[in-house]
N, C-alpha and C. Protein backbone atom coordinates (compact mmCIF):
# COMPACT_ATOMS: atom_id res chain seq x y z
N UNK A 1 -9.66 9.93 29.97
CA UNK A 1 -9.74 10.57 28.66
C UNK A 1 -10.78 9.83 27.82
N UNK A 2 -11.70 10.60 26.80
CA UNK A 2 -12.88 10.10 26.32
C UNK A 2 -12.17 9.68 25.13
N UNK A 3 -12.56 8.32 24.87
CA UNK A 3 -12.47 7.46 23.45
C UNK A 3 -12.71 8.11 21.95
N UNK A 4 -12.11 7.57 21.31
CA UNK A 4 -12.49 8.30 20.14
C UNK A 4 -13.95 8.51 20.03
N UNK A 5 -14.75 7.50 20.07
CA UNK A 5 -16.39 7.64 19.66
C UNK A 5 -16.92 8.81 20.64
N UNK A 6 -16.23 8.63 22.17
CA UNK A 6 -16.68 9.59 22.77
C UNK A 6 -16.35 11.13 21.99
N UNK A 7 -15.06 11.51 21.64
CA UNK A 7 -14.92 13.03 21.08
C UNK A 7 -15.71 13.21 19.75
N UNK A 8 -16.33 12.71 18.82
CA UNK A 8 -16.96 12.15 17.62
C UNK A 8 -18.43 12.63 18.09
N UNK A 9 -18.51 11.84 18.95
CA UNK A 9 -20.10 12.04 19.44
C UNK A 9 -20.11 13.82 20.12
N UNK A 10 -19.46 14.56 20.70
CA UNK A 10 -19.29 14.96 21.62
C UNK A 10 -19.21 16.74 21.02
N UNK A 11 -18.24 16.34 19.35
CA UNK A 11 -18.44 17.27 18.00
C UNK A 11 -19.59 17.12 17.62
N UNK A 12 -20.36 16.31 17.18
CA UNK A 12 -21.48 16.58 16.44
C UNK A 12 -21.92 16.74 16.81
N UNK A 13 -22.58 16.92 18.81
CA UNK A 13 -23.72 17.37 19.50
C UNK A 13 -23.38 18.92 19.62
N UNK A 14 -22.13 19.54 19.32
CA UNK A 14 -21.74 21.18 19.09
C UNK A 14 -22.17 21.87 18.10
N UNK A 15 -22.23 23.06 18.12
CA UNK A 15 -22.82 24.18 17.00
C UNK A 15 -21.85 23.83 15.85
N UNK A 16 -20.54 23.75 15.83
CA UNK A 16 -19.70 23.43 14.20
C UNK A 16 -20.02 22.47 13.76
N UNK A 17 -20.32 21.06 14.62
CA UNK A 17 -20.80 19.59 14.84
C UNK A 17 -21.91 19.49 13.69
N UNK A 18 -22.88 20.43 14.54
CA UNK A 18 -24.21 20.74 13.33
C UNK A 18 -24.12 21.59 12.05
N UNK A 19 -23.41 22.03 12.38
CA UNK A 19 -23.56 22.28 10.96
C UNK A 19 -22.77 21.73 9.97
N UNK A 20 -21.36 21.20 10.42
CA UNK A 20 -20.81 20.19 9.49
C UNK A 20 -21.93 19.04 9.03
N UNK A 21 -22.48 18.69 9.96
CA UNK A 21 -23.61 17.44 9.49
C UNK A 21 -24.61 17.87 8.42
N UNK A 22 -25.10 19.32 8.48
CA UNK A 22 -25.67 19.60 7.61
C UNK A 22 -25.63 20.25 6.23
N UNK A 23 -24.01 20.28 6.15
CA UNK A 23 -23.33 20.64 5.34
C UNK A 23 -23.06 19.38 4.19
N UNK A 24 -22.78 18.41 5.29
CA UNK A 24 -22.56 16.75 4.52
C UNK A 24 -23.86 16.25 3.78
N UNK A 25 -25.17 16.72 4.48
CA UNK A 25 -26.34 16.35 4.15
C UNK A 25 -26.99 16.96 2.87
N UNK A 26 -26.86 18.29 2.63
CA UNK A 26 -26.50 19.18 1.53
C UNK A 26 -25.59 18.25 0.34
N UNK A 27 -24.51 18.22 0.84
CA UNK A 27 -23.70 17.66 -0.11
C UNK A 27 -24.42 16.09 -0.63
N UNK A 28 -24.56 15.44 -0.04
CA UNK A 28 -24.97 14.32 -0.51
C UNK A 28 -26.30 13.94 -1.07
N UNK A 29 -26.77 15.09 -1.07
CA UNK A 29 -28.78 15.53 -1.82
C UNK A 29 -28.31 15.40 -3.23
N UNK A 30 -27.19 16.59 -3.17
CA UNK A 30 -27.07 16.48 -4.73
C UNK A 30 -26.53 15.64 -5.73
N UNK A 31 -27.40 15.59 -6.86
CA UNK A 31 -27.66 14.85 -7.60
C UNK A 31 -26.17 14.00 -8.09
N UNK A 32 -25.09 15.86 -8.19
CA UNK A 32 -24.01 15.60 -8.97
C UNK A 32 -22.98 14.90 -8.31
N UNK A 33 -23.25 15.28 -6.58
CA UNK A 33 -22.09 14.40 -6.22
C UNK A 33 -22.74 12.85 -5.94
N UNK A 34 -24.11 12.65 -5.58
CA UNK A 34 -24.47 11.11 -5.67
C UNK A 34 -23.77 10.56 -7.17
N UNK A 35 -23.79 10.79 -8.02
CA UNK A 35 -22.81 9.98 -9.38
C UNK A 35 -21.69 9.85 -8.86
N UNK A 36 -20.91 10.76 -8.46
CA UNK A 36 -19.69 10.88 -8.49
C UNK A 36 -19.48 10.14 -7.30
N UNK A 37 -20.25 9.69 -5.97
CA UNK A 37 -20.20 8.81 -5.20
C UNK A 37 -20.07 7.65 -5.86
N UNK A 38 -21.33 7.16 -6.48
CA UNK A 38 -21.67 6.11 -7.20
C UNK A 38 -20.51 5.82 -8.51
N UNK A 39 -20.13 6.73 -9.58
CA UNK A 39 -18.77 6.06 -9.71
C UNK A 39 -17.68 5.73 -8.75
N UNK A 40 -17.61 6.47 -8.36
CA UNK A 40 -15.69 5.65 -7.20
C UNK A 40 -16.42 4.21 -6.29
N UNK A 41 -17.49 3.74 -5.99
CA UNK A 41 -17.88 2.96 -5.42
C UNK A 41 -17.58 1.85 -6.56
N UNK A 42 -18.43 1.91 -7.94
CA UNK A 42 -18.31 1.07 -8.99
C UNK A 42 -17.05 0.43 -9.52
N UNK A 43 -15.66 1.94 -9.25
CA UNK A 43 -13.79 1.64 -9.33
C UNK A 43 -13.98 1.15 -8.50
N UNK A 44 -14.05 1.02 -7.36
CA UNK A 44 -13.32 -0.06 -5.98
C UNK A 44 -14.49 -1.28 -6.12
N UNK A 45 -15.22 -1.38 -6.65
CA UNK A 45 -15.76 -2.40 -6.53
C UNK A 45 -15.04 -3.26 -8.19
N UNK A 46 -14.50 -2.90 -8.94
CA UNK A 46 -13.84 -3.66 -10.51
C UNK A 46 -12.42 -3.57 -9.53
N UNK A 47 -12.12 -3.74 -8.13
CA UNK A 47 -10.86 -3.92 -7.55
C UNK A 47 -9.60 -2.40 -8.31
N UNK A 48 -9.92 -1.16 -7.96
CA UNK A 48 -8.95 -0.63 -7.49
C UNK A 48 -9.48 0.40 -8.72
N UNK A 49 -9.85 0.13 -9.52
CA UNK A 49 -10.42 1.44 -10.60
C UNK A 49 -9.98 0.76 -11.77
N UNK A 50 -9.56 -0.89 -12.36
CA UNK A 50 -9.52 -0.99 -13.01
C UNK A 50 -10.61 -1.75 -14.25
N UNK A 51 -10.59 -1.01 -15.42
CA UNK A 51 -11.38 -1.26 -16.34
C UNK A 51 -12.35 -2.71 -16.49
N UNK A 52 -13.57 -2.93 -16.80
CA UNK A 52 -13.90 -3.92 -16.62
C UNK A 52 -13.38 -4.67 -18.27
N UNK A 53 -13.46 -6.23 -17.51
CA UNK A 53 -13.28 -6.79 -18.70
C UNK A 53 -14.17 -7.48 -19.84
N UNK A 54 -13.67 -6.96 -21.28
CA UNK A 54 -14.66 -7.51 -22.27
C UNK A 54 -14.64 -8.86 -22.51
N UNK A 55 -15.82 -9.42 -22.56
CA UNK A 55 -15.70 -11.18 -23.20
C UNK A 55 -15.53 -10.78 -24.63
């Protein structure tokens, strides 16, 4: 039985494979969801989404 990486690899070389990938690629062009990436990265990076602190 093929490994996870094997079934992974095995979807994305398929017709749904491709186009999920290019669906993700779409998604991540735009502008609006790069912020919205870029905030939740900025919460987990202040440890868990909490507020930064003022001096």
């Amino acid at each position: 039985m093929a490994g996870l990486f094997g079934k992974v690899a095995k979807f994305a070389s398929s017709p749904a494979g491709q186009r999920a990938i290019a669906k993700a690629r779409e998604a991540a062009s735009d502008p609006k969801n790069r912020a919205k990436i870029n905030d939740l990265v900025s919460k987990v990076q202040r440890k868990g989404g909490q507020p930064p602190r003022t001096p």
